[in-house]
C-alpha atoms as a PDB file:
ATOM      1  CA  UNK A   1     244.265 105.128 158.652  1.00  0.00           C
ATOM      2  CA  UNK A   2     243.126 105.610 161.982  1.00  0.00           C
ATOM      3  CA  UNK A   3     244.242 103.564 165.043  1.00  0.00           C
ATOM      4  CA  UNK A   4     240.629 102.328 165.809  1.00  0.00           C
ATOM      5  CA  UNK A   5     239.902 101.508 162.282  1.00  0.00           C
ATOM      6  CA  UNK A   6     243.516  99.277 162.002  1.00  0.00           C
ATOM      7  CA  UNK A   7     242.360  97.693 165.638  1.00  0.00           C
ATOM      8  CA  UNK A   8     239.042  97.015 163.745  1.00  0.00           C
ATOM      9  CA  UNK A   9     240.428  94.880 160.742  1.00  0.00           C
ATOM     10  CA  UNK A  10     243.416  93.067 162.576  1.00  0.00           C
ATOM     11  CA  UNK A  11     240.899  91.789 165.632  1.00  0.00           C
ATOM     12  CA  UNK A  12     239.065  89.650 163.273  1.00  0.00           C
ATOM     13  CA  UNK A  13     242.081  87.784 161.707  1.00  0.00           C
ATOM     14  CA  UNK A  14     243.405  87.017 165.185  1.00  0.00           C
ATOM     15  CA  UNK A  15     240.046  85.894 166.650  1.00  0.00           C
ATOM     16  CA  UNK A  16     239.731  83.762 163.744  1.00  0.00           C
ATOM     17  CA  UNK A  17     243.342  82.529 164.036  1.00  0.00           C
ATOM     18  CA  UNK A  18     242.734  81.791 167.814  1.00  0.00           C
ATOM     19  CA  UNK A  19     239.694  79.775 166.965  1.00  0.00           C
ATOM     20  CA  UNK A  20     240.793  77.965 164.017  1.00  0.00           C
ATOM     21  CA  UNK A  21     244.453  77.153 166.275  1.00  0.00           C
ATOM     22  CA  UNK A  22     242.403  76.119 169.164  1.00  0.00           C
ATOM     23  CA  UNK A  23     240.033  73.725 166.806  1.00  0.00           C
ATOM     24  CA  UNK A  24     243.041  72.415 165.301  1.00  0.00           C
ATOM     25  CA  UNK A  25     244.213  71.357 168.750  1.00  0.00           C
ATOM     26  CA  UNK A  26     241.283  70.314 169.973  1.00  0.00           C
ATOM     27  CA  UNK A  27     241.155  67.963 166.698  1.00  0.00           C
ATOM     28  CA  UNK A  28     244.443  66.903 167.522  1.00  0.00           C
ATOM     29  CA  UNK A  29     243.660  65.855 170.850  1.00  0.00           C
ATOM     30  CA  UNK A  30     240.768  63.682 169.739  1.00  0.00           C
ATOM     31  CA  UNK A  31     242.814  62.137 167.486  1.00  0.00           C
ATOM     32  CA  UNK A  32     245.285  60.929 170.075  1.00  0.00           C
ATOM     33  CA  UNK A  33     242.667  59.887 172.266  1.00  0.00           C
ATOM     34  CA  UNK A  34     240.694  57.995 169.535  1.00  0.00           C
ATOM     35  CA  UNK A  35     244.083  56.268 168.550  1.00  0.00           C
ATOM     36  CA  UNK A  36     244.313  54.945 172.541  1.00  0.00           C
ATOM     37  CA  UNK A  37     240.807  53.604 172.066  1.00  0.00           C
ATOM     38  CA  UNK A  38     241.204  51.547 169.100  1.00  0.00           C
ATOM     39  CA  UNK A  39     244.203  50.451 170.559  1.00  0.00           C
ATOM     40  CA  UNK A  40     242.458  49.016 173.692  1.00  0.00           C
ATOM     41  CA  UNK A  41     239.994  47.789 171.178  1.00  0.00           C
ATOM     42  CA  UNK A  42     242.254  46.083 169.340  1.00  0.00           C
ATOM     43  CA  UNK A  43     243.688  44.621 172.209  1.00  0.00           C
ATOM     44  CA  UNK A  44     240.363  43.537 173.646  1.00  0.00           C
ATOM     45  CA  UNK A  45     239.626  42.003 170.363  1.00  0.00           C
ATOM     46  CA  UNK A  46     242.961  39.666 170.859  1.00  0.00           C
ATOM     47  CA  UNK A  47     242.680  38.392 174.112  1.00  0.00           C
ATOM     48  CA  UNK A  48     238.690  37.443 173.165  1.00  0.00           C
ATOM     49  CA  UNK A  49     239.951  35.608 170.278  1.00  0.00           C
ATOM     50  CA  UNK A  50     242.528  33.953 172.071  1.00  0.00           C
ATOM     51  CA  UNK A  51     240.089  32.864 174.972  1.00  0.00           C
ATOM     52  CA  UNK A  52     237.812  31.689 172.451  1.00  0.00           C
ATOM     53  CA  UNK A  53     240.462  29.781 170.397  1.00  0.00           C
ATOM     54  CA  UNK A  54     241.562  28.403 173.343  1.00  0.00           C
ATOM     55  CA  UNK A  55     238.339  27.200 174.455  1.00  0.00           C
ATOM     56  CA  UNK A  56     237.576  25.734 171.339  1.00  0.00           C
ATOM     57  CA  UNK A  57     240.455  23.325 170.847  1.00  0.00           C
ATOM     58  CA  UNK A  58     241.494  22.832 174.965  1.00  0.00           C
ATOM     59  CA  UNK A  59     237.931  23.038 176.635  1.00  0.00           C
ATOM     60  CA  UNK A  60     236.606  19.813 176.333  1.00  0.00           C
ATOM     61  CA  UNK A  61     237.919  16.354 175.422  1.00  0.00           C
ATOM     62  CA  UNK A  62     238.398  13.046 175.781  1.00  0.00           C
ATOM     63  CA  UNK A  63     241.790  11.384 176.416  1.00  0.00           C
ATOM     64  CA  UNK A  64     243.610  14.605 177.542  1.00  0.00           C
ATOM     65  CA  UNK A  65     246.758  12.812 178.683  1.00  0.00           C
ATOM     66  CA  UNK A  66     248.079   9.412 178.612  1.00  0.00           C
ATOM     67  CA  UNK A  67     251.457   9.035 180.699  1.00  0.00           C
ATOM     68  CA  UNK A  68     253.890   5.928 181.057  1.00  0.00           C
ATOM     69  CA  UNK A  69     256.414   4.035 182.114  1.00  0.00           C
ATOM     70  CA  UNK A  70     257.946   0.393 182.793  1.00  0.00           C
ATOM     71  CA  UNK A  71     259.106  -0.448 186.402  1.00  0.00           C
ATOM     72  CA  UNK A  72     260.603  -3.681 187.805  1.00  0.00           C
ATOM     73  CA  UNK A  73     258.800  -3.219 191.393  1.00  0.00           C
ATOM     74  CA  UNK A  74     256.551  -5.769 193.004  1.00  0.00           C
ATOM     75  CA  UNK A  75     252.848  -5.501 191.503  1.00  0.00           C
ATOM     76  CA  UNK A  76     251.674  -5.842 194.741  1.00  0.00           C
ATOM     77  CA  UNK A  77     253.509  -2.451 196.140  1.00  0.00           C
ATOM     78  CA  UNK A  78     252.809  -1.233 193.153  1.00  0.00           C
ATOM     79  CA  UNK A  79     248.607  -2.141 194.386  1.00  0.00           C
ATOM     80  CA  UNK A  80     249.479  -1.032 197.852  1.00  0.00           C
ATOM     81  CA  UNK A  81     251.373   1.814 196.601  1.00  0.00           C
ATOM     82  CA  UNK A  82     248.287   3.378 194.093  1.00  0.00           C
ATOM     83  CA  UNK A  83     245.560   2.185 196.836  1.00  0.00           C
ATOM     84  CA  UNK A  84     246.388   3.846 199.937  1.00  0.00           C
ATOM     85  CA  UNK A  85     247.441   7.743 200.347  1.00  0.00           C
ATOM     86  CA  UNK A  86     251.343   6.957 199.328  1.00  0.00           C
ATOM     87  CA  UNK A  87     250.364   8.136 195.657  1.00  0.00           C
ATOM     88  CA  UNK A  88     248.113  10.827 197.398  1.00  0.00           C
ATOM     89  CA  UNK A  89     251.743  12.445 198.353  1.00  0.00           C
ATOM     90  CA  UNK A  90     253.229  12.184 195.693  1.00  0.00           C
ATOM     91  CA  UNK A  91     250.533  13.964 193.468  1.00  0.00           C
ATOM     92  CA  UNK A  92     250.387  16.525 196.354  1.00  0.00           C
ATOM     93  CA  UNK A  93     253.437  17.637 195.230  1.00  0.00           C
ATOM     94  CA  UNK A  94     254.365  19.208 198.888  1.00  0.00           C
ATOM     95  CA  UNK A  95     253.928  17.752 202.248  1.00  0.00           C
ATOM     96  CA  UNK A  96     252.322  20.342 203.879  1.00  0.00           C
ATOM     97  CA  UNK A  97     249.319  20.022 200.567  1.00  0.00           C
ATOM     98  CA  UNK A  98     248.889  16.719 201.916  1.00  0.00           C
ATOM     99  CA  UNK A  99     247.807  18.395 205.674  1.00  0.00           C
ATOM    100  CA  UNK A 100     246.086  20.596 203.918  1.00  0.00           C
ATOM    101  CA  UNK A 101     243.711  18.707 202.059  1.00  0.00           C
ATOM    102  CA  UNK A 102     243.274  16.524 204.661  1.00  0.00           C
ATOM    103  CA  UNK A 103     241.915  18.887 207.060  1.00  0.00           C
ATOM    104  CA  UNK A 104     240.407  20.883 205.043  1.00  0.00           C
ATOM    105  CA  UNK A 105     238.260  17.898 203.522  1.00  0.00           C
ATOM    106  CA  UNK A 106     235.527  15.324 204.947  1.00  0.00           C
ATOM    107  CA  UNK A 107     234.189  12.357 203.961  1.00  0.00           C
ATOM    108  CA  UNK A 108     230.326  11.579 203.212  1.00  0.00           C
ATOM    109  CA  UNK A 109     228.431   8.442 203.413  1.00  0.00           C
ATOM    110  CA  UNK A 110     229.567   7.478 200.183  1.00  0.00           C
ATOM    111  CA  UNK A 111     232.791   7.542 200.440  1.00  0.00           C
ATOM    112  CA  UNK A 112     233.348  10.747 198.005  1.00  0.00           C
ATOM    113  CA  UNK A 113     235.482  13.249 199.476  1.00  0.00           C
ATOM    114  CA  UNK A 114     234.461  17.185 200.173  1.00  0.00           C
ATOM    115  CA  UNK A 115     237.241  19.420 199.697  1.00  0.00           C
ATOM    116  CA  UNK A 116     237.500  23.387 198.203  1.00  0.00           C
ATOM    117  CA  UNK A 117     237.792  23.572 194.244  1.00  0.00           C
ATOM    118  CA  UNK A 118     239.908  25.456 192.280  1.00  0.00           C
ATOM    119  CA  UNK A 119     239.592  28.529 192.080  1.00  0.00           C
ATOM    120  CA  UNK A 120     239.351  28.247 195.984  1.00  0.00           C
ATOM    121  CA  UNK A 121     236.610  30.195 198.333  1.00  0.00           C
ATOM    122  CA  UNK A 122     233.948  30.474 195.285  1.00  0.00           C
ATOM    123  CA  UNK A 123     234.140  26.766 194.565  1.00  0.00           C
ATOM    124  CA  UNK A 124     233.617  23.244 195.985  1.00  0.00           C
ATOM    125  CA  UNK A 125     234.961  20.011 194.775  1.00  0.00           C
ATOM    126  CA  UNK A 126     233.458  16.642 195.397  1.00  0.00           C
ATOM    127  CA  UNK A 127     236.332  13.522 194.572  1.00  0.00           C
ATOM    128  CA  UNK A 128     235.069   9.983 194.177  1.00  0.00           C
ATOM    129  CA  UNK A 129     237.407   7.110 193.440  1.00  0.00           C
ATOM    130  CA  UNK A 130     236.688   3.842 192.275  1.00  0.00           C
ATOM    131  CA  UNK A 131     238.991   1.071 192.406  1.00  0.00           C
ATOM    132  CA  UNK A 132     239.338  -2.212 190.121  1.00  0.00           C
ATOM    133  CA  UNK A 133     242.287  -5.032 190.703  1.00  0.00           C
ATOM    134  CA  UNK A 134     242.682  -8.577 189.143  1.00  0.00           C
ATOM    135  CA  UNK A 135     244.991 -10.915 190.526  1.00  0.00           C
ATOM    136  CA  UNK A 136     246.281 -13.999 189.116  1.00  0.00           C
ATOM    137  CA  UNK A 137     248.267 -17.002 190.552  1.00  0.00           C
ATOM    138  CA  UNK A 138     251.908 -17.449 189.585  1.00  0.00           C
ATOM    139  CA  UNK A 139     254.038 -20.129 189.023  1.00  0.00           C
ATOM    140  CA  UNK A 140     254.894 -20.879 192.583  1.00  0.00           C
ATOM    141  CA  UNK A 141     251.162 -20.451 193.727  1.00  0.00           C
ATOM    142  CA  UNK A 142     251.423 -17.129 195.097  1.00  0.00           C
ATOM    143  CA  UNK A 143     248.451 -14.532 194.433  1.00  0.00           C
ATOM    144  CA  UNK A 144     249.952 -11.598 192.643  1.00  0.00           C
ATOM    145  CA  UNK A 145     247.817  -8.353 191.810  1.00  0.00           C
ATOM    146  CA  UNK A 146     248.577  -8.297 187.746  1.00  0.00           C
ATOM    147  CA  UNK A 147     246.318  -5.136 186.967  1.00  0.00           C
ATOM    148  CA  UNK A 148     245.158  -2.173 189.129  1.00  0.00           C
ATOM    149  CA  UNK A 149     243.014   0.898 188.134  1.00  0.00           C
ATOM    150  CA  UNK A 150     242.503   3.507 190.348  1.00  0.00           C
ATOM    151  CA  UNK A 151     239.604   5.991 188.836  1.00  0.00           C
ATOM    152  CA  UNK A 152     238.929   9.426 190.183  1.00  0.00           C
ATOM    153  CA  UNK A 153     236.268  11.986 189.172  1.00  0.00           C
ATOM    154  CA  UNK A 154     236.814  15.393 190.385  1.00  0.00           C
ATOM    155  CA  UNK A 155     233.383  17.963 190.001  1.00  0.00           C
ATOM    156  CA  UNK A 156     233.549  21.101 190.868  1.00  0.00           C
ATOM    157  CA  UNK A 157     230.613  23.406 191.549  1.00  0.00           C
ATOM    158  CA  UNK A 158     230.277  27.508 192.665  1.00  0.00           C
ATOM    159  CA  UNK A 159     229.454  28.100 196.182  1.00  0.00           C
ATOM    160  CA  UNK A 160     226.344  29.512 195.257  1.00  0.00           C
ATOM    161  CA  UNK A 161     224.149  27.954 193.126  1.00  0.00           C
ATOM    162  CA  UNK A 162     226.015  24.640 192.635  1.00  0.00           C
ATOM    163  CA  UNK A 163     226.531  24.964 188.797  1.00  0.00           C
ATOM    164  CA  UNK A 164     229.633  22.906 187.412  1.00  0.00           C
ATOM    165  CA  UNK A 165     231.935  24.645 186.972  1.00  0.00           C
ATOM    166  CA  UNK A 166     234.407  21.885 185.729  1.00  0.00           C
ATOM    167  CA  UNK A 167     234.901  17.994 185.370  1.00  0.00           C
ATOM    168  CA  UNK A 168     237.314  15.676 184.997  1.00  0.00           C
ATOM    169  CA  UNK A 169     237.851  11.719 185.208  1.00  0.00           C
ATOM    170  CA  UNK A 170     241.545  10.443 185.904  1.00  0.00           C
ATOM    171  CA  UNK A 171     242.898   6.864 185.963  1.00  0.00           C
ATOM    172  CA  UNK A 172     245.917   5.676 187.238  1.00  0.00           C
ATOM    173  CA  UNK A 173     247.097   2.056 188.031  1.00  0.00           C
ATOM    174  CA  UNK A 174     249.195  -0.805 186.001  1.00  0.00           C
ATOM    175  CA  UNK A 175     249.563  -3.954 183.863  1.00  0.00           C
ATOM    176  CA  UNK A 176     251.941  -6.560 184.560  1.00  0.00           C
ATOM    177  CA  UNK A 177     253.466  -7.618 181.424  1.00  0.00           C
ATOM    178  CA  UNK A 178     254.254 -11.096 180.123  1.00  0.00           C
ATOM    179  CA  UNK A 179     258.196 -10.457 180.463  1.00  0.00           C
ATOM    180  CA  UNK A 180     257.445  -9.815 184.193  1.00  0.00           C
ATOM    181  CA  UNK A 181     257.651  -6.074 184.773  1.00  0.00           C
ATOM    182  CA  UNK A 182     254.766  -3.614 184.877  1.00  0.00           C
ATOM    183  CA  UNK A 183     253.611  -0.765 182.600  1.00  0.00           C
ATOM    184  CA  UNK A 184     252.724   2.264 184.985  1.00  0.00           C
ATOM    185  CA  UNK A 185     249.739   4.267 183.224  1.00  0.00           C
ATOM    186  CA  UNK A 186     248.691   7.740 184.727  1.00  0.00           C
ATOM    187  CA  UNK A 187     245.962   8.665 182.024  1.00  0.00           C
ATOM    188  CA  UNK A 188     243.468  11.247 181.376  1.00  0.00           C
ATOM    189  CA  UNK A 189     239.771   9.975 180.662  1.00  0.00           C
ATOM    190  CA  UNK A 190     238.165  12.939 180.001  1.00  0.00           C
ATOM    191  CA  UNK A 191     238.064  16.875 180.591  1.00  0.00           C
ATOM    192  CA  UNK A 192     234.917  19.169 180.521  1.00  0.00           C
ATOM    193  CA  UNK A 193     235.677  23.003 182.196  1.00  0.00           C
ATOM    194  CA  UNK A 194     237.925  26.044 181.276  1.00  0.00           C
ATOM    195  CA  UNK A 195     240.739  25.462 179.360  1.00  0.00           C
ATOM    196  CA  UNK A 196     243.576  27.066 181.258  1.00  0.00           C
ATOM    197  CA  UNK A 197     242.192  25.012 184.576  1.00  0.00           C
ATOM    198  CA  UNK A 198     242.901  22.018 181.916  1.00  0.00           C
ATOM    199  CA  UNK A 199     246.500  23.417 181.214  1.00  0.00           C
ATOM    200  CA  UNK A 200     247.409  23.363 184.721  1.00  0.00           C
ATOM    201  CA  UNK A 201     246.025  19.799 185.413  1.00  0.00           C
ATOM    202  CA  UNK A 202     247.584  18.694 182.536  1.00  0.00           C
ATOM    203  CA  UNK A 203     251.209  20.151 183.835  1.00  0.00           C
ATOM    204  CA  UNK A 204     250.753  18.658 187.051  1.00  0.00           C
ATOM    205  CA  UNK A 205     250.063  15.388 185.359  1.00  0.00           C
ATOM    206  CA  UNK A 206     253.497  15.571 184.073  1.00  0.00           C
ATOM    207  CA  UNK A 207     254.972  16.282 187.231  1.00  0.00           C
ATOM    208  CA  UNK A 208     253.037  13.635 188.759  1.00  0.00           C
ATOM    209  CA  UNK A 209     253.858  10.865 186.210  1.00  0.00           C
ATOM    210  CA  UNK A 210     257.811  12.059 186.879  1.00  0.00           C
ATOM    211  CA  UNK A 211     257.525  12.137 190.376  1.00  0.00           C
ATOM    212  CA  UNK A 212     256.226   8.444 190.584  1.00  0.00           C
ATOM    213  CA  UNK A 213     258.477   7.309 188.269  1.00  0.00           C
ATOM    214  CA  UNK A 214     261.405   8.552 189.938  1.00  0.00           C
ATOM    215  CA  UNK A 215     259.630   7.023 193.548  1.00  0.00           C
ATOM    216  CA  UNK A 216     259.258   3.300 192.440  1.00  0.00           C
ATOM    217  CA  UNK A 217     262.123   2.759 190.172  1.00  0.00           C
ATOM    218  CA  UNK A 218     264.636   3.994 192.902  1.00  0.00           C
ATOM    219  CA  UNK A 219     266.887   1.774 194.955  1.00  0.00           C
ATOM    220  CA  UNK A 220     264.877   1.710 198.113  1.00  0.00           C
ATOM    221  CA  UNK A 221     261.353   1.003 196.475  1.00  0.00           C
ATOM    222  CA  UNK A 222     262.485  -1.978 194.729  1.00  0.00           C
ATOM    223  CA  UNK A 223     264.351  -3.475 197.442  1.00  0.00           C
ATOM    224  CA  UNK A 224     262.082  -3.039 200.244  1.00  0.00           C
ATOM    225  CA  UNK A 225     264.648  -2.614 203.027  1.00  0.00           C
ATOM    226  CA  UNK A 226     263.105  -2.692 206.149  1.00  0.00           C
ATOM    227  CA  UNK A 227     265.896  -0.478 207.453  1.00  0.00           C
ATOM    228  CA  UNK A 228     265.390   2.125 204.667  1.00  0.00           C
ATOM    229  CA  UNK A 229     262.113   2.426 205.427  1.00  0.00           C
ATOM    230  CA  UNK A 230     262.083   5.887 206.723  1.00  0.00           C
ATOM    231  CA  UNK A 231     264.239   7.276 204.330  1.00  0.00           C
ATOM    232  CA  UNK A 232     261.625   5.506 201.345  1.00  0.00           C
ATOM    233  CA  UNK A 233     258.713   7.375 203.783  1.00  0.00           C
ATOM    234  CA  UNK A 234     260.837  11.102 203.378  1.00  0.00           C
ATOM    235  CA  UNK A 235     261.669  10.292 199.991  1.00  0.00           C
ATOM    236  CA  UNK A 236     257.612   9.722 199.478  1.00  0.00           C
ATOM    237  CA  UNK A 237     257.127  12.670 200.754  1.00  0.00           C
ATOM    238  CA  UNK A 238     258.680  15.174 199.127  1.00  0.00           C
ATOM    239  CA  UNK A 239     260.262  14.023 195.820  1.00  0.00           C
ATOM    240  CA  UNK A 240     261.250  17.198 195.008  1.00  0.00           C
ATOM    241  CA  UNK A 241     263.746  16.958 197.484  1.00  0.00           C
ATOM    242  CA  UNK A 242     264.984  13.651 197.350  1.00  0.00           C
ATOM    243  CA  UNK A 243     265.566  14.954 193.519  1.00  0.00           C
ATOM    244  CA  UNK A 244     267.846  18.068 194.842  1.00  0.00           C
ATOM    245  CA  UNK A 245     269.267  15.709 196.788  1.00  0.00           C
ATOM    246  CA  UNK A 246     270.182  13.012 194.239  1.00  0.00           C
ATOM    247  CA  UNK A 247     271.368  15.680 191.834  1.00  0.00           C
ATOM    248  CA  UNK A 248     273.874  17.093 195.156  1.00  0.00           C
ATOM    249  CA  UNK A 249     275.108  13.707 195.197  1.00  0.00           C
ATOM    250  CA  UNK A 250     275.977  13.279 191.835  1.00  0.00           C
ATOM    251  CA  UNK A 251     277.493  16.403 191.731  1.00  0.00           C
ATOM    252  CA  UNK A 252     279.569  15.772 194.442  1.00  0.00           C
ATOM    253  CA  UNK A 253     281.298  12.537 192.458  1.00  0.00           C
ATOM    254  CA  UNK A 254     281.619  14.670 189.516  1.00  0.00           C
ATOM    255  CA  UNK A 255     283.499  17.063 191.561  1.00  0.00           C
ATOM    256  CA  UNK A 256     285.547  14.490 193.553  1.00  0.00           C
ATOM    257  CA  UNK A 257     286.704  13.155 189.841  1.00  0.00           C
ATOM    258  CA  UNK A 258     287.752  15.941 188.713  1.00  0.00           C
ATOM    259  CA  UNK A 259     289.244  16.941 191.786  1.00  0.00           C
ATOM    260  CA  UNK A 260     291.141  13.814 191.426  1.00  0.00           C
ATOM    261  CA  UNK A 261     292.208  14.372 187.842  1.00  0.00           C
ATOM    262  CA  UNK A 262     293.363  17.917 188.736  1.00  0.00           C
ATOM    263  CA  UNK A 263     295.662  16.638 191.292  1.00  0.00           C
ATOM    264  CA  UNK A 264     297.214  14.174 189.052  1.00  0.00           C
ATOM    265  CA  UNK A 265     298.031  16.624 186.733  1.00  0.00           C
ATOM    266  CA  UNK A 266     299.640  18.839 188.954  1.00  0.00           C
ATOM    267  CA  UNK A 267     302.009  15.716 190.984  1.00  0.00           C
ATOM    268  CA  UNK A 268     303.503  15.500 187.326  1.00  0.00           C
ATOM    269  CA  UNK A 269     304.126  18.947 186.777  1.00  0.00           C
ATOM    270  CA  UNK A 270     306.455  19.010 190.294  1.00  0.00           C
ATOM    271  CA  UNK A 271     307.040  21.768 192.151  1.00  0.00           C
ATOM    272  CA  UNK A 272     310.566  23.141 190.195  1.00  0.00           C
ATOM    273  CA  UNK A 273     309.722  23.299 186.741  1.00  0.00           C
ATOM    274  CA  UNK A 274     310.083  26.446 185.653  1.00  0.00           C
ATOM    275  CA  UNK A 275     308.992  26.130 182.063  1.00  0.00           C
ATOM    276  CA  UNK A 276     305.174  25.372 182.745  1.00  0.00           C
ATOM    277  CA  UNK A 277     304.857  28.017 185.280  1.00  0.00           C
ATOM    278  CA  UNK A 278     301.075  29.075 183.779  1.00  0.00           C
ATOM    279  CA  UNK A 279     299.803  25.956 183.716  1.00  0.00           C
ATOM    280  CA  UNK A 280     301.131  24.761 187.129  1.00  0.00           C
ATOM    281  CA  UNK A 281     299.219  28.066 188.786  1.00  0.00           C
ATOM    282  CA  UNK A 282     296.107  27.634 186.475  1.00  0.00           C
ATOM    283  CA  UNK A 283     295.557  23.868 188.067  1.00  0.00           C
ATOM    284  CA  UNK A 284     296.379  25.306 191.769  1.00  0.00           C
ATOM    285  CA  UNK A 285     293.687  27.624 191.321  1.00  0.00           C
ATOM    286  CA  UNK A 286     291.566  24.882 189.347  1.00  0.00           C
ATOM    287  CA  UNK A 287     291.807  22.245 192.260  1.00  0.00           C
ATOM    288  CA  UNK A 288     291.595  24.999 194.781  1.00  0.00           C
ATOM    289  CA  UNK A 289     287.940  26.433 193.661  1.00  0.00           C
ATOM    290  CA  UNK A 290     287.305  22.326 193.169  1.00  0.00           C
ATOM    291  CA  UNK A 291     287.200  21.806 197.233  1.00  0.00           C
ATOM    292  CA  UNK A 292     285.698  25.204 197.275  1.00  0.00           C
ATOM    293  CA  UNK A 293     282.829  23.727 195.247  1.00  0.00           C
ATOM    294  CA  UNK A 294     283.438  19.915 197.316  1.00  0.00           C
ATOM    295  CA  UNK A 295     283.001  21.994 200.908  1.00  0.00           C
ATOM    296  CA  UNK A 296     280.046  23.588 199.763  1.00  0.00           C
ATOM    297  CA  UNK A 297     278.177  20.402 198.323  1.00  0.00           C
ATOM    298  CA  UNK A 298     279.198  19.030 201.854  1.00  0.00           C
ATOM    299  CA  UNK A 299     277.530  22.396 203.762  1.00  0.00           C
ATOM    300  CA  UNK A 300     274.399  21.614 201.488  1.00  0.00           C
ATOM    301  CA  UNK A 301     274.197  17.775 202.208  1.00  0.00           C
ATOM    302  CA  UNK A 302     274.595  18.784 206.281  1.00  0.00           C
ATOM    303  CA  UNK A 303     271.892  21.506 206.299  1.00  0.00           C
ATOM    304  CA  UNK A 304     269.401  19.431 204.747  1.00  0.00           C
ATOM    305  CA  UNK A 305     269.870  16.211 206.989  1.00  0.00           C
ATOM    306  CA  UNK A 306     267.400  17.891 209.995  1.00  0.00           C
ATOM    307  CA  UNK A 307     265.074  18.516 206.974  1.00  0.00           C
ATOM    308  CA  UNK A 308     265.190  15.091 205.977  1.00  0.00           C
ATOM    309  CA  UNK A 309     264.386  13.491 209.227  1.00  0.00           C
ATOM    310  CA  UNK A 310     261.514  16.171 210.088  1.00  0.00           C
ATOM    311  CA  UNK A 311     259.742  14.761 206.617  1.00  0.00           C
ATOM    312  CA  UNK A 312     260.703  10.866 207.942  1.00  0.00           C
ATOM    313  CA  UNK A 313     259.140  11.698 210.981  1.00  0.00           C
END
């Protein structure tokens, strides 16, 4: 057989080879790029689902949260407590929120509050409170506030074209009881907007009803002490704070008893006996890393003094 006639028959096979390999990997590419695809699909698909299942169930509805607890304070702090801006910095959370909303807000001639919305820039918020009280007489003839509602309705519109964007209606006050003490009530009327705006309201309602809980049943709420006065106005002001501080203490008298304990087990040990050698040098090195710990707590309790009076003031 000739050379041109071999070149002749072999060509085709590898032209046909070539084209068959090449649609091979060309099907093999579309196939990897048409399993990415469904996978973004599928993926699309979940997150819809879940925004529409979470919609459905958290969107909209009444009696969102209801939040409580039982203090022995005055009900008439408690009134002057919920109906001035003392609660207002509390549910702030931070002191600088406070300045915040206060300059960034105005006042109409209705008494409802302007302010940004959430999500900020796009959105505006209008707040209007309305307050309710009843007093009652006591035994001695003095004019106690027994019940106090504080209700707040917070609309928010878009910048734009002033369509709601979300609602929501918030009480909070108390009721004296008939054993003398009074049942604080932070309580969610009603909720009409997005669902995960909802979930962080409703979050902040529980650090809010914490917050105030740890505020009026502490020592210097219920007794009133005209010289604590400006640590009760820091402590207002940033309860997260007074809580580090609280838990600094506590851990400090922890410390200091064990620290204590420690050394009592090591005075009757004594210096000479030879026989308890390892357990003489593991409570050396336990009381030693116990003032470690005790010197720190003491660092921490100094550093934050200066931050304490700057809130006071």
């Amino acid at each position: 057989m000739s050379l041109r006639a071999f070149a002749q028959r072999l060509l085709p096979r590898r032209v046909a080879t070539a084209v068959a390999g090449g649609g091979a990997r060309r099907s093999a590419s579309g196939g990897s790029g048409g399993l990415a695809s469904n996978k973004l699909a599928v993926g699309a698909g979940v997150v819809t689902a879940g925004c529409l299942a979470g919609q459905y169930f958290f969107g909209s509805e009444d009696n969102f949260y209801d939040h409580r607890f039982v203090t022995t304070a005055d009900p008439n702090d408690l009134a002057e407590f919920y109906g001035n801006e003392d609660f207002m910095e509390i549910f702030c959370v931070f002191p600088f929120m406070v300045d915040f909303m206060m300059r960034s807000g105005y006042f109409d001639d209705n008494g409802h509050v302007h302010t940004f919305g959430l999500p900020p820039v796009v959105s505006n918020m209008v707040v209007s409170m309305q307050f309710d009280e009843r007093e009652e007489e006591d035994a001695d003839g003095e004019t106690n506030t027994v019940c106090f509602n504080k209700k707040e309705r917070f609309k928010c519109t878009d910048s734009l074209f002033g369509f709601t964007l979300w609602e929501m209606v918030q009480n909070f006050g108390y009721t004296q009881r008939d054993d003398g003490t009074s049942e604080v009530y932070h309580y969610g009327q009603s909720w009409r907007g997005p669902f995960f705006i909802r979930l962080v309201f409703q979050t902040h309602a529980r650090y809010v009803i914490f917050a105030t809980e740890q505020h009026l049943n502490s020592t210097r709420f219920l007794s009133r002490d005209e010289e604590e006065e400006d640590a009760l106005v820091a402590q207002r002001h940033n309860i997260p704070f007074h809580l580090l501080g609280q838990f600094l203490d506590g851990l400090e008298v922890d410390v200091q008893a064990k620290l204590g304990a420690a050394a009592t087990e090591l005075a009757k040990l004594g210096p000479k006996d030879e026989r308890k050698d390892a357990e003489f040098a593991l409570l050396r090195a336990q009381v030693a890393s116990l003032e470690a710990t005790l010197k720190d707590l003491k660092a921490a309790r100094e550093a934050a003094a200066p931050q304490r009076r700057a809130t006071a003031s």
